[in-house]
N, C-alpha and C. Protein backbone atom coordinates (compact mmCIF):
# COMPACT_ATOMS: atom_id res chain seq x y z
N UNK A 1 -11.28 -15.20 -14.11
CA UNK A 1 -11.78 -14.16 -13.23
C UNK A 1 -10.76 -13.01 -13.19
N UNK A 2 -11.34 -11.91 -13.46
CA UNK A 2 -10.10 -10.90 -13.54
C UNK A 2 -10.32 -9.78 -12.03
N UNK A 3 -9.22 -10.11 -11.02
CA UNK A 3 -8.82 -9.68 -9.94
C UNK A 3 -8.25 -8.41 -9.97
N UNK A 4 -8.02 -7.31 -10.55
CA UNK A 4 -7.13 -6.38 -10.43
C UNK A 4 -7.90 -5.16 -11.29
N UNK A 5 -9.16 -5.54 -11.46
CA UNK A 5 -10.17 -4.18 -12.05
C UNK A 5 -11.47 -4.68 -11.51
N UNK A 6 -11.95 -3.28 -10.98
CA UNK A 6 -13.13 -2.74 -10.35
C UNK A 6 -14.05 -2.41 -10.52
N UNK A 7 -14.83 -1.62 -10.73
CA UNK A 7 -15.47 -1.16 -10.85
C UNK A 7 -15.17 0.53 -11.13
N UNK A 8 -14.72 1.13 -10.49
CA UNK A 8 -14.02 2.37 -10.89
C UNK A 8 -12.57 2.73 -10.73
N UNK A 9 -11.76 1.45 -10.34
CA UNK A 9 -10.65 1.53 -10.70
C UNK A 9 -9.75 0.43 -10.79
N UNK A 10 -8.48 0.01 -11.66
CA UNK A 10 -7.73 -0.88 -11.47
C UNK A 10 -6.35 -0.86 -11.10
N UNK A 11 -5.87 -1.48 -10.53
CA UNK A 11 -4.11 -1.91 -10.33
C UNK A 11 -3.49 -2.55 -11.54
N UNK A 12 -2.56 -1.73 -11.60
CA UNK A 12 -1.30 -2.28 -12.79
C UNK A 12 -0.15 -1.87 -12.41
N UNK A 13 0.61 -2.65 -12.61
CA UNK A 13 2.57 -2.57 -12.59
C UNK A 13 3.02 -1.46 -12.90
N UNK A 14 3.90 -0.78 -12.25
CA UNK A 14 4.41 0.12 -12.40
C UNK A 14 4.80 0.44 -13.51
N UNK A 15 5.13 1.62 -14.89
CA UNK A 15 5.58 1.86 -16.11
C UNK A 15 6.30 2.94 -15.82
N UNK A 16 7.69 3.05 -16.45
CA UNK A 16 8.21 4.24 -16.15
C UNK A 16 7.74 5.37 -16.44
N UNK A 17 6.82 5.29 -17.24
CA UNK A 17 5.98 6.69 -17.26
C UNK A 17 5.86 6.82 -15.56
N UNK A 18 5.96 6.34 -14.83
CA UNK A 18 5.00 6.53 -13.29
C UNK A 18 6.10 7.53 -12.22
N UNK A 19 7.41 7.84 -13.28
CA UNK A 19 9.05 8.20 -12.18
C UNK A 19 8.27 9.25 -11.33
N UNK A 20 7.50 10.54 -11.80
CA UNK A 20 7.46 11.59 -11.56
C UNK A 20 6.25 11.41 -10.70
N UNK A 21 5.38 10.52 -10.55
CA UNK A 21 4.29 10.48 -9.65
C UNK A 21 4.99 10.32 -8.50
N UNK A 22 6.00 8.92 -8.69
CA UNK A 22 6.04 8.60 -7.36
C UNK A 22 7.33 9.23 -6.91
N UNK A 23 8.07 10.04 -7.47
CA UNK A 23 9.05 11.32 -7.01
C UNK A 23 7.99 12.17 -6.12
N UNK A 24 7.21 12.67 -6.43
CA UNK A 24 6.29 13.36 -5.43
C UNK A 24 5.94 13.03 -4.50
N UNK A 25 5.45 11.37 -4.58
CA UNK A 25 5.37 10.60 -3.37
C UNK A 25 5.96 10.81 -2.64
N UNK A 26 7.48 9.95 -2.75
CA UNK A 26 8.15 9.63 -2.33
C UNK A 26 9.08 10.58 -1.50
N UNK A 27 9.08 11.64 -1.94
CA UNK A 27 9.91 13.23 -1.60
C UNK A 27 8.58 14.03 -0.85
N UNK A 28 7.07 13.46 -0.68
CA UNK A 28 6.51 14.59 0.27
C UNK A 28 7.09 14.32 1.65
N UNK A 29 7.23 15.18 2.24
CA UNK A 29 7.60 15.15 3.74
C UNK A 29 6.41 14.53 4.21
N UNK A 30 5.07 15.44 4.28
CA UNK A 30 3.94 14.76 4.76
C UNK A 30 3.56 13.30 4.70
N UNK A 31 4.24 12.80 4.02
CA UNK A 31 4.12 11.36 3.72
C UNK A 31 5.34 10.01 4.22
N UNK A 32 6.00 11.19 5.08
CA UNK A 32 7.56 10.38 5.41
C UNK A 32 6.84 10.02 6.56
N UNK A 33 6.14 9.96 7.56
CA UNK A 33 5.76 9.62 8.51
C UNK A 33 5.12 8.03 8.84
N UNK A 34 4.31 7.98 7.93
CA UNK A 34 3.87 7.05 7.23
C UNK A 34 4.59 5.94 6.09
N UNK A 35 5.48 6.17 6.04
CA UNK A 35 6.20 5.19 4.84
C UNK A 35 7.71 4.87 6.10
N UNK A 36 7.40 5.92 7.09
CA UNK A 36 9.02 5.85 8.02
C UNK A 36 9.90 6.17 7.28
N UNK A 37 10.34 6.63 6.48
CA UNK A 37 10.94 7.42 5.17
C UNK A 37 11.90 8.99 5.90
N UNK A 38 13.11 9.08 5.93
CA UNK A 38 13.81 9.95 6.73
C UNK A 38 14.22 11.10 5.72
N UNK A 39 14.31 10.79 4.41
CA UNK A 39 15.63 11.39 3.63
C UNK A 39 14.50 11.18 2.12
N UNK A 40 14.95 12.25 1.44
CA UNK A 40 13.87 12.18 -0.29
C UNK A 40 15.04 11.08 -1.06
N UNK A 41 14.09 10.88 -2.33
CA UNK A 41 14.52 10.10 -3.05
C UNK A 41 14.80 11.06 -4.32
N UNK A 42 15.88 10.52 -5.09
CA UNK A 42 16.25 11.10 -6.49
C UNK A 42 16.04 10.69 -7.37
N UNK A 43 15.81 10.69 -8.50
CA UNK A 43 14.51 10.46 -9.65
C UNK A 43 15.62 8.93 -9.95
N UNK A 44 16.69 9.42 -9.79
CA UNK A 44 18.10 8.40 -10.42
C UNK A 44 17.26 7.48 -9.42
N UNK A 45 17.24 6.97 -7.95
CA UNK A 45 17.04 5.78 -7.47
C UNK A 45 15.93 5.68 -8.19
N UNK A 46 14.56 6.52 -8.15
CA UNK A 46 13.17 6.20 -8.62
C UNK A 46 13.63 5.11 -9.78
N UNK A 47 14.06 6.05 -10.75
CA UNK A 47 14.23 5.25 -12.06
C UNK A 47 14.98 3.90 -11.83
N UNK A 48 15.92 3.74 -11.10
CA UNK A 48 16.65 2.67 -11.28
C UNK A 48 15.59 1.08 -10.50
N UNK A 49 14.57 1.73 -9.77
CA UNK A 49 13.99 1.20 -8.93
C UNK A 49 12.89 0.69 -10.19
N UNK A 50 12.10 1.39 -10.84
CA UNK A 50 11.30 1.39 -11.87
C UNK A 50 11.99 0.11 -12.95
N UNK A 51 13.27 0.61 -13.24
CA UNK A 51 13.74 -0.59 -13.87
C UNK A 51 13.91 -1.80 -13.44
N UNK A 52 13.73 -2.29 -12.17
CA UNK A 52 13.77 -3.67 -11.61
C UNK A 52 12.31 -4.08 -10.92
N UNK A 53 11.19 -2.91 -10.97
CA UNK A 53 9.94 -3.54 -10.93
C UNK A 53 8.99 -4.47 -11.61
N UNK A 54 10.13 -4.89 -12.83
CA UNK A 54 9.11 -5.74 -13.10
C UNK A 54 9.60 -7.42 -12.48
N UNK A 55 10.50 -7.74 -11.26
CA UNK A 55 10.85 -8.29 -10.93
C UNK A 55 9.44 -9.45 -10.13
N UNK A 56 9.48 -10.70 -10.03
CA UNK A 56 8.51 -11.20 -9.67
C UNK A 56 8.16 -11.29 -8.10
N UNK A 57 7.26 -11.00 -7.27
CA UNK A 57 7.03 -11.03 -6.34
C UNK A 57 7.75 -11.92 -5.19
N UNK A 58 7.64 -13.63 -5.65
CA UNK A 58 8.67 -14.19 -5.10
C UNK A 58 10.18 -13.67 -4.88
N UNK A 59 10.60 -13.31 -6.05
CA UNK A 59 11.89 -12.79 -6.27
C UNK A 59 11.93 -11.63 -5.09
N UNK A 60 11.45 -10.38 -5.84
CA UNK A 60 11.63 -9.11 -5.02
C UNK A 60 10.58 -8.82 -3.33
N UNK A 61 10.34 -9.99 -2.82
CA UNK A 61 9.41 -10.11 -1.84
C UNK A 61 8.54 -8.56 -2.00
N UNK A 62 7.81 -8.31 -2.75
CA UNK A 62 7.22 -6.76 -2.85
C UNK A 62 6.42 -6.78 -3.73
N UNK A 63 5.32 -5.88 -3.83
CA UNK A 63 4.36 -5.75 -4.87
C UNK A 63 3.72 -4.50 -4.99
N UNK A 64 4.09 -3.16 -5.70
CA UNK A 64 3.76 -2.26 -5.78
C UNK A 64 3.07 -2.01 -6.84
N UNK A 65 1.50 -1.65 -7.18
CA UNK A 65 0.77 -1.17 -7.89
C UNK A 65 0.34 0.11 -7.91
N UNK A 66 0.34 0.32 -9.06
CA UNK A 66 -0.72 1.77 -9.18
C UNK A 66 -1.83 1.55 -9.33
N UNK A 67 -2.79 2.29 -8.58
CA UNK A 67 -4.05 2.70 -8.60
C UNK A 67 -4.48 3.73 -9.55
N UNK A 68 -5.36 3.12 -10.72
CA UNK A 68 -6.05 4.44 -11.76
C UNK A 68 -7.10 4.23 -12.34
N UNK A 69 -7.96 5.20 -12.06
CA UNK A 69 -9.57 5.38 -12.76
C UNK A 69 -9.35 4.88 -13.89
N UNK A 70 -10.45 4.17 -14.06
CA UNK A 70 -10.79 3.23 -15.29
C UNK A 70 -10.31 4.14 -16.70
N UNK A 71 -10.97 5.12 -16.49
CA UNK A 71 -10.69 5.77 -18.24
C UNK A 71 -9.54 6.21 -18.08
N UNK A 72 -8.13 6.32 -17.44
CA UNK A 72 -7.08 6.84 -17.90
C UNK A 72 -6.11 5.57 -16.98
N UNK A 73 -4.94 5.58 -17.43
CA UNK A 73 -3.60 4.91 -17.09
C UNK A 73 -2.85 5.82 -16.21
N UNK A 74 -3.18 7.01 -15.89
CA UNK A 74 -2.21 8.23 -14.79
C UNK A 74 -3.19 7.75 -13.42
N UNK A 75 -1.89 7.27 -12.35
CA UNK A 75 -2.19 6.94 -10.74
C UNK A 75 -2.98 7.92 -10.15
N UNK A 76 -3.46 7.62 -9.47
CA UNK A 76 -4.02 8.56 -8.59
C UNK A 76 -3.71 7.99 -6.80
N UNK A 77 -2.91 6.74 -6.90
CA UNK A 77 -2.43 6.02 -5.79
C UNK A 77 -1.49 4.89 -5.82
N UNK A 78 -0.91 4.67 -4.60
CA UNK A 78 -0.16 3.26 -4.95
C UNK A 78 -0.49 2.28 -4.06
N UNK A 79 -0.82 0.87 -3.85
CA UNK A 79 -0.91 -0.12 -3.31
C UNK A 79 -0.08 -1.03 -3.19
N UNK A 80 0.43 -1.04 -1.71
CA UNK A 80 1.83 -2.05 -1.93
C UNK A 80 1.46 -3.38 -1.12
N UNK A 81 1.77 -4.97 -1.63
CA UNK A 81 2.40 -6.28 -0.77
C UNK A 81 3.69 -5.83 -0.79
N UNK A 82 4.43 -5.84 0.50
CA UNK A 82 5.48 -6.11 0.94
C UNK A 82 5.56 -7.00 2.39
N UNK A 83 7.04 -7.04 2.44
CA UNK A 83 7.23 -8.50 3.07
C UNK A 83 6.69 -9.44 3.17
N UNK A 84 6.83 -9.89 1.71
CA UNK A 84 5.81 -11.12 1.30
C UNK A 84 6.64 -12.37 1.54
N UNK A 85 5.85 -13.08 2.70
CA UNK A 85 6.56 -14.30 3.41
C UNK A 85 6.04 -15.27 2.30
N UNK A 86 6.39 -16.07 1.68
CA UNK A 86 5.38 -17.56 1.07
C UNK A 86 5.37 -18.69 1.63
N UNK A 87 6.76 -18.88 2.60
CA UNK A 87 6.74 -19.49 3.51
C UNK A 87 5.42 -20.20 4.18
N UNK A 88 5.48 -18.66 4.95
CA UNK A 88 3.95 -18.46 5.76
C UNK A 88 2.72 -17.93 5.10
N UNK A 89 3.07 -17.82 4.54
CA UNK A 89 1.55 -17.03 3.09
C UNK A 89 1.47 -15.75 4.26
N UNK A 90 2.14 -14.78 3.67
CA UNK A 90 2.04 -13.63 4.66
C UNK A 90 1.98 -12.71 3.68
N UNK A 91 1.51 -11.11 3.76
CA UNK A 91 1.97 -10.10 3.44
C UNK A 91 1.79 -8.97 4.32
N UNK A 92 2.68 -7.82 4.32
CA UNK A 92 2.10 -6.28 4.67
C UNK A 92 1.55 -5.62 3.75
N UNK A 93 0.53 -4.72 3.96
CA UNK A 93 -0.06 -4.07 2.77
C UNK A 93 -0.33 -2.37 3.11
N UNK A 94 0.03 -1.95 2.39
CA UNK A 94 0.00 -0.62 2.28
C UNK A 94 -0.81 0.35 1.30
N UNK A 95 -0.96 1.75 1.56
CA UNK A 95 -1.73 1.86 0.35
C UNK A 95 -1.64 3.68 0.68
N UNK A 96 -2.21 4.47 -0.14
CA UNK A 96 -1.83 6.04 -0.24
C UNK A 96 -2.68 6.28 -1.47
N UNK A 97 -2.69 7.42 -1.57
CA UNK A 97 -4.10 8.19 -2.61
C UNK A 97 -3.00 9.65 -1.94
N UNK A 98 -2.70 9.68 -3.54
CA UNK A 98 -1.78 11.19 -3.29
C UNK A 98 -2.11 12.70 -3.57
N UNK A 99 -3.15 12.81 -4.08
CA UNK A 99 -4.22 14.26 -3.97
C UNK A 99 -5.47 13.85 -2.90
N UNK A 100 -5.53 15.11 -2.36
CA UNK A 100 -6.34 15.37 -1.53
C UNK A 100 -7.72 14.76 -2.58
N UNK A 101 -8.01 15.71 -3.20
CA UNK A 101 -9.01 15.77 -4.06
C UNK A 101 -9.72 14.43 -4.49
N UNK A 102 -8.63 12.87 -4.31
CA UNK A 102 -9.24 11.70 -4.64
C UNK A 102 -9.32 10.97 -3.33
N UNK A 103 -9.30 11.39 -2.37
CA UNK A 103 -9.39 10.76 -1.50
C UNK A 103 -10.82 11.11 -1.12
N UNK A 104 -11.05 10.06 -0.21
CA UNK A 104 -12.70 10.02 0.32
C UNK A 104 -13.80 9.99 -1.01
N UNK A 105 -13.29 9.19 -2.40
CA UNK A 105 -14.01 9.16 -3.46
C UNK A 105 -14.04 7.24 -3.35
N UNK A 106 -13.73 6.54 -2.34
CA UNK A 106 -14.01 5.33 -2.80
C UNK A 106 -12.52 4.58 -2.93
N UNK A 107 -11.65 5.66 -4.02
CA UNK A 107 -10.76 4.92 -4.54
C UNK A 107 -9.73 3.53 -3.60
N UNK A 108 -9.38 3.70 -2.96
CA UNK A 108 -8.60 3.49 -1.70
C UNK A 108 -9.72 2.05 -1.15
N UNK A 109 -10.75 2.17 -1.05
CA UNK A 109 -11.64 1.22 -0.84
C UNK A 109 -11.62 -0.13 -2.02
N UNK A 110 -12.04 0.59 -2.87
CA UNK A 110 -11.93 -0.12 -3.63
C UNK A 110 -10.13 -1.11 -4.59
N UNK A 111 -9.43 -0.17 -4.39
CA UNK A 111 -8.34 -0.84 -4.66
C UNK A 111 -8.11 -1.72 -2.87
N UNK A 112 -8.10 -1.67 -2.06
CA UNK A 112 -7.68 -2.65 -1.00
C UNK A 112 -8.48 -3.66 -1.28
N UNK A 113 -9.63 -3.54 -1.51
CA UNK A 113 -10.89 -4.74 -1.69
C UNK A 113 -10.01 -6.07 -2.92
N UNK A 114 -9.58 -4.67 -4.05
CA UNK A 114 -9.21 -6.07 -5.31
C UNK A 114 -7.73 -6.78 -4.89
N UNK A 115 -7.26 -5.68 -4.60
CA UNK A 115 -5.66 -6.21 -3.66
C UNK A 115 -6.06 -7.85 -2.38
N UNK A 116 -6.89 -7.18 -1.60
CA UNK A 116 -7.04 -8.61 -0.69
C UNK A 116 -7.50 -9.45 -1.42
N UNK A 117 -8.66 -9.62 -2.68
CA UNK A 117 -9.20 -10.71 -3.29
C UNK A 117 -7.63 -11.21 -3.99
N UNK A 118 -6.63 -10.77 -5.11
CA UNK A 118 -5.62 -11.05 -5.14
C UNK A 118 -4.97 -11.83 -4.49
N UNK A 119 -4.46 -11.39 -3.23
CA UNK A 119 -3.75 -11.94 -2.14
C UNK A 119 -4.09 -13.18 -1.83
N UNK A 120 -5.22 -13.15 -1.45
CA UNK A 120 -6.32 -14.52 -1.53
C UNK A 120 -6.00 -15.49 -2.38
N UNK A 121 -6.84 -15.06 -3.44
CA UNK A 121 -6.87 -16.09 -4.67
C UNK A 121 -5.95 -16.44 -5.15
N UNK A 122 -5.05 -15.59 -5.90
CA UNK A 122 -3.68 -15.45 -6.78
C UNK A 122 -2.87 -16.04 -5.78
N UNK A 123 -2.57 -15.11 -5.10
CA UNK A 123 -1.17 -15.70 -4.49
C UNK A 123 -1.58 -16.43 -3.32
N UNK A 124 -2.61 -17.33 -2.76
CA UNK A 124 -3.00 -18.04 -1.96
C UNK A 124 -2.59 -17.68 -0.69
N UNK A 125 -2.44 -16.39 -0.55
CA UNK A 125 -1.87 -15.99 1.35
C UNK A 125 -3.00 -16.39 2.24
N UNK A 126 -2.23 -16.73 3.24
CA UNK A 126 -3.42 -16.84 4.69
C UNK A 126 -3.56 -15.79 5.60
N UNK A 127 -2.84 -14.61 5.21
CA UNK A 127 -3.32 -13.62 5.95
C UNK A 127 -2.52 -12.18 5.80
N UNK A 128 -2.88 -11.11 5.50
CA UNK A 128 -2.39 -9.84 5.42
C UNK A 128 -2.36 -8.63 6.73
N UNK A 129 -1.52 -8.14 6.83
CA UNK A 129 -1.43 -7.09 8.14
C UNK A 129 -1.13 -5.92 7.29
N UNK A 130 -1.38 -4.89 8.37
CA UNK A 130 -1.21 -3.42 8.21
C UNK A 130 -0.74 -3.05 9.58
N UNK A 131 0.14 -1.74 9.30
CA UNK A 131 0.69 -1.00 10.53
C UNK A 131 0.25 0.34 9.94
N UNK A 132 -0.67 1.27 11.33
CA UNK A 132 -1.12 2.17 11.08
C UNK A 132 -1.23 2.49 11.98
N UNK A 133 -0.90 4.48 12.25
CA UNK A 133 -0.62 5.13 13.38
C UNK A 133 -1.82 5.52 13.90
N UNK A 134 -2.02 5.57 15.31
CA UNK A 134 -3.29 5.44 15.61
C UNK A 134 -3.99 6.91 15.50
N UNK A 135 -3.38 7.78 15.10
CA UNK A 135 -4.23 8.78 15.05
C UNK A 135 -4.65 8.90 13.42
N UNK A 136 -4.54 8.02 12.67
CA UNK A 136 -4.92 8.04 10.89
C UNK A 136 -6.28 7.22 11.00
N UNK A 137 -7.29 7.74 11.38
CA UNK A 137 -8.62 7.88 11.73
C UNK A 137 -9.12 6.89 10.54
N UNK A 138 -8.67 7.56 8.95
CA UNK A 138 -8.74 7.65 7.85
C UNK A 138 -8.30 5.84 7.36
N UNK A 139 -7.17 5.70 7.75
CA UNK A 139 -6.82 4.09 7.58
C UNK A 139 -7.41 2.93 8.65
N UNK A 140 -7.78 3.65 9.59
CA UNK A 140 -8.25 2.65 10.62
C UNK A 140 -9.43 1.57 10.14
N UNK A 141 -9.82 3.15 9.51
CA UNK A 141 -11.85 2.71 9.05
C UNK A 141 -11.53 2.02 7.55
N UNK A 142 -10.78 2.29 6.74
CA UNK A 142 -10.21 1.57 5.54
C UNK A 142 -10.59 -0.02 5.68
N UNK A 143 -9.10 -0.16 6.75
CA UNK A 143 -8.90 -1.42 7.06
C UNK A 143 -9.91 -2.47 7.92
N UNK A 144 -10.56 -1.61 8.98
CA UNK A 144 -11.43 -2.33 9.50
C UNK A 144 -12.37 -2.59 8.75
N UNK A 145 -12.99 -2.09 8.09
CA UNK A 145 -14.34 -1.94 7.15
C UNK A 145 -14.09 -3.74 6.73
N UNK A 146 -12.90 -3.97 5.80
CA UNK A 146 -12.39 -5.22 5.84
C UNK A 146 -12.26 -6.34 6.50
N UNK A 147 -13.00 -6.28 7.80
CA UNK A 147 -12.61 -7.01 9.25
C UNK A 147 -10.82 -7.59 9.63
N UNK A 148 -10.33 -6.09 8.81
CA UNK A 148 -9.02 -6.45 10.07
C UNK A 148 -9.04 -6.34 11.18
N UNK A 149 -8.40 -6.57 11.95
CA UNK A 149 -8.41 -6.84 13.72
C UNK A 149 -7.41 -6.24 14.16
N UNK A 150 -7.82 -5.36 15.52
CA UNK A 150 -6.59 -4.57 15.83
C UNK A 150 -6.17 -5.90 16.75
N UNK A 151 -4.78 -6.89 16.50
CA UNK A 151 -4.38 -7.38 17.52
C UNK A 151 -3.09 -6.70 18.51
N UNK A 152 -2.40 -5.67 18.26
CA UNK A 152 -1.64 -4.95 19.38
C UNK A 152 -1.87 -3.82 19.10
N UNK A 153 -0.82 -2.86 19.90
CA UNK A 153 -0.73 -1.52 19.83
C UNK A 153 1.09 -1.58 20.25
N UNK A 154 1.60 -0.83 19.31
CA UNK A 154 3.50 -0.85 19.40
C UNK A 154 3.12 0.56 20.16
N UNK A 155 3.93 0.36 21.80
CA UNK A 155 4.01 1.86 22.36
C UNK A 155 5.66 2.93 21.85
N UNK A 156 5.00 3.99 21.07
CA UNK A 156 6.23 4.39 21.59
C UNK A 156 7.07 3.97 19.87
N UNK A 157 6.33 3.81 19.01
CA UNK A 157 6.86 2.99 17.98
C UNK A 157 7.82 4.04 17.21
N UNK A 158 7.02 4.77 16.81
CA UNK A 158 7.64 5.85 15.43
C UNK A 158 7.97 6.93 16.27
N UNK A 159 8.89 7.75 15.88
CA UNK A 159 9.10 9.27 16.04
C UNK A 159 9.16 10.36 15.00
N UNK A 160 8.82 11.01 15.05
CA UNK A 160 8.16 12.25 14.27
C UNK A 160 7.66 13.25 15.18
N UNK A 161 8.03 14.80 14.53
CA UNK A 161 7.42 15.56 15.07
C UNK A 161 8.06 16.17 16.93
N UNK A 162 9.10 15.16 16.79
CA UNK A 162 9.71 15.63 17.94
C UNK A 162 8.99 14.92 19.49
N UNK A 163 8.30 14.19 18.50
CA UNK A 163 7.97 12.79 19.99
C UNK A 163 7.45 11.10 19.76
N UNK A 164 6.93 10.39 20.08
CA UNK A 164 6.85 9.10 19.87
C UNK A 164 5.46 9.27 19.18
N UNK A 165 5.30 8.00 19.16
CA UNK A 165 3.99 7.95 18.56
C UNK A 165 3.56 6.07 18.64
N UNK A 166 2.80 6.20 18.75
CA UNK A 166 2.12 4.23 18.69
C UNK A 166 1.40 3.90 17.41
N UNK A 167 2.02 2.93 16.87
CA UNK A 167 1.41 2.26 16.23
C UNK A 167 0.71 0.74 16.11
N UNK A 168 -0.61 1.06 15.66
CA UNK A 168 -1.41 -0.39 15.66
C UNK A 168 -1.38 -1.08 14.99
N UNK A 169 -1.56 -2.38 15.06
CA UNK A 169 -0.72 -3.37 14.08
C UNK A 169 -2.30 -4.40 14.00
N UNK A 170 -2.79 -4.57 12.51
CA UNK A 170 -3.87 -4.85 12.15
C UNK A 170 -3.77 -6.02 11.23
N UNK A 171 -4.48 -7.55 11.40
CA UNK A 171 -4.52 -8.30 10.58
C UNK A 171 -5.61 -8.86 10.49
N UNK A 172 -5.30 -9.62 8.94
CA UNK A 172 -6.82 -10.21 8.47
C UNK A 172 -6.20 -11.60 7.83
N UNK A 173 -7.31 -12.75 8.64
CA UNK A 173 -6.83 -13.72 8.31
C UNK A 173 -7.39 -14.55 7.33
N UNK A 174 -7.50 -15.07 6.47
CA UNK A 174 -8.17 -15.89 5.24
C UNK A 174 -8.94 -17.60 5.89
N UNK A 175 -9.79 -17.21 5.97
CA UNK A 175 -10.27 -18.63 6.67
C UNK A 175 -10.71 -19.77 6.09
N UNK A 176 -10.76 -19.14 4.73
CA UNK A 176 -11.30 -20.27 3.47
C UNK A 176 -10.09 -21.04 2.88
């Protein structure tokens, strides 16, 4: 069964072809809010980071994929497991679509969909969370669509912007 292609798009391992996508990422301000990210990154960490991605999940508790339309290998997003407990069959999951222009096309839907079947199947987790600020309207409906569950609200969590902010803390548990 092949878990990691879609229908209009698949996840694959990072290639250093990918330094300069995720330099953009990683260095938008607009996007430091969301990643909690204070300070840009330099292509030197990117790269050096790129060179130890192909490290195994157990190993590097982390799992960062790119997201890309079927007919080409260039991202149009990234999908991350991190703090991957195995312990507890846990992960956090994250996810971003870095042009305007591909967002609200599905993509993002559809890569969380093959990511949780993954999580599931592959790596047998019992349950995945997300932290998402409550005014990202945009991730709420993502994740719920999924039947994650808002079980708290962090008051007061993040700062940005010169004041607090709350974040909701969303999980989905594997019952099979």
């Amino acid at each position: 069964m092949v878990t990691l292609t879609g229908n209009t798009i698949y996840l694959r391992a990072l290639e250093p072809e990918d330094l300069d996508f995720i330099y953009r990422i990683e260095n938008n301000e607009a996007m430091w809010q969301v990643s909690n990210t204070q300070t840009p990154y330099s292509r030197f960490l990117i790269r050096q980071y790129l060179e130890n991605a192909h490290q195994d999940i157990y190993e590097a508790k982390q799992l960062r994929l790119a997201i890309c339309k079927n007919n080409t290998a260039d991202a149009v997003g990234l999908i991350d497991l991190f703090d991957f407990d195995p312990a507890n069959q846990r992960a956090g999951v994250g996810i971003i679509i870095q042009e305007q222009a591909h967002r609200n096309n599905g993509f993002g839907k559809e890569a969380l969909g093959l990511l949780i079947n993954y999580a599931f199947t592959k790596l047998q987790l019992h349950q995945l969370y997300a932290n998402i600020h409550l005014d990202n309207v945009a991730s709420t409906t993502l994740f719920t669509n999924f039947d994650f569950q808002l079980i708290g609200v962090k008051k007061d969590w993040n700062r940005f912007e010169n004041r607090y902010h709350d974040e909701a803390l969303y999980q989905l548990i594997n019952n099979n």
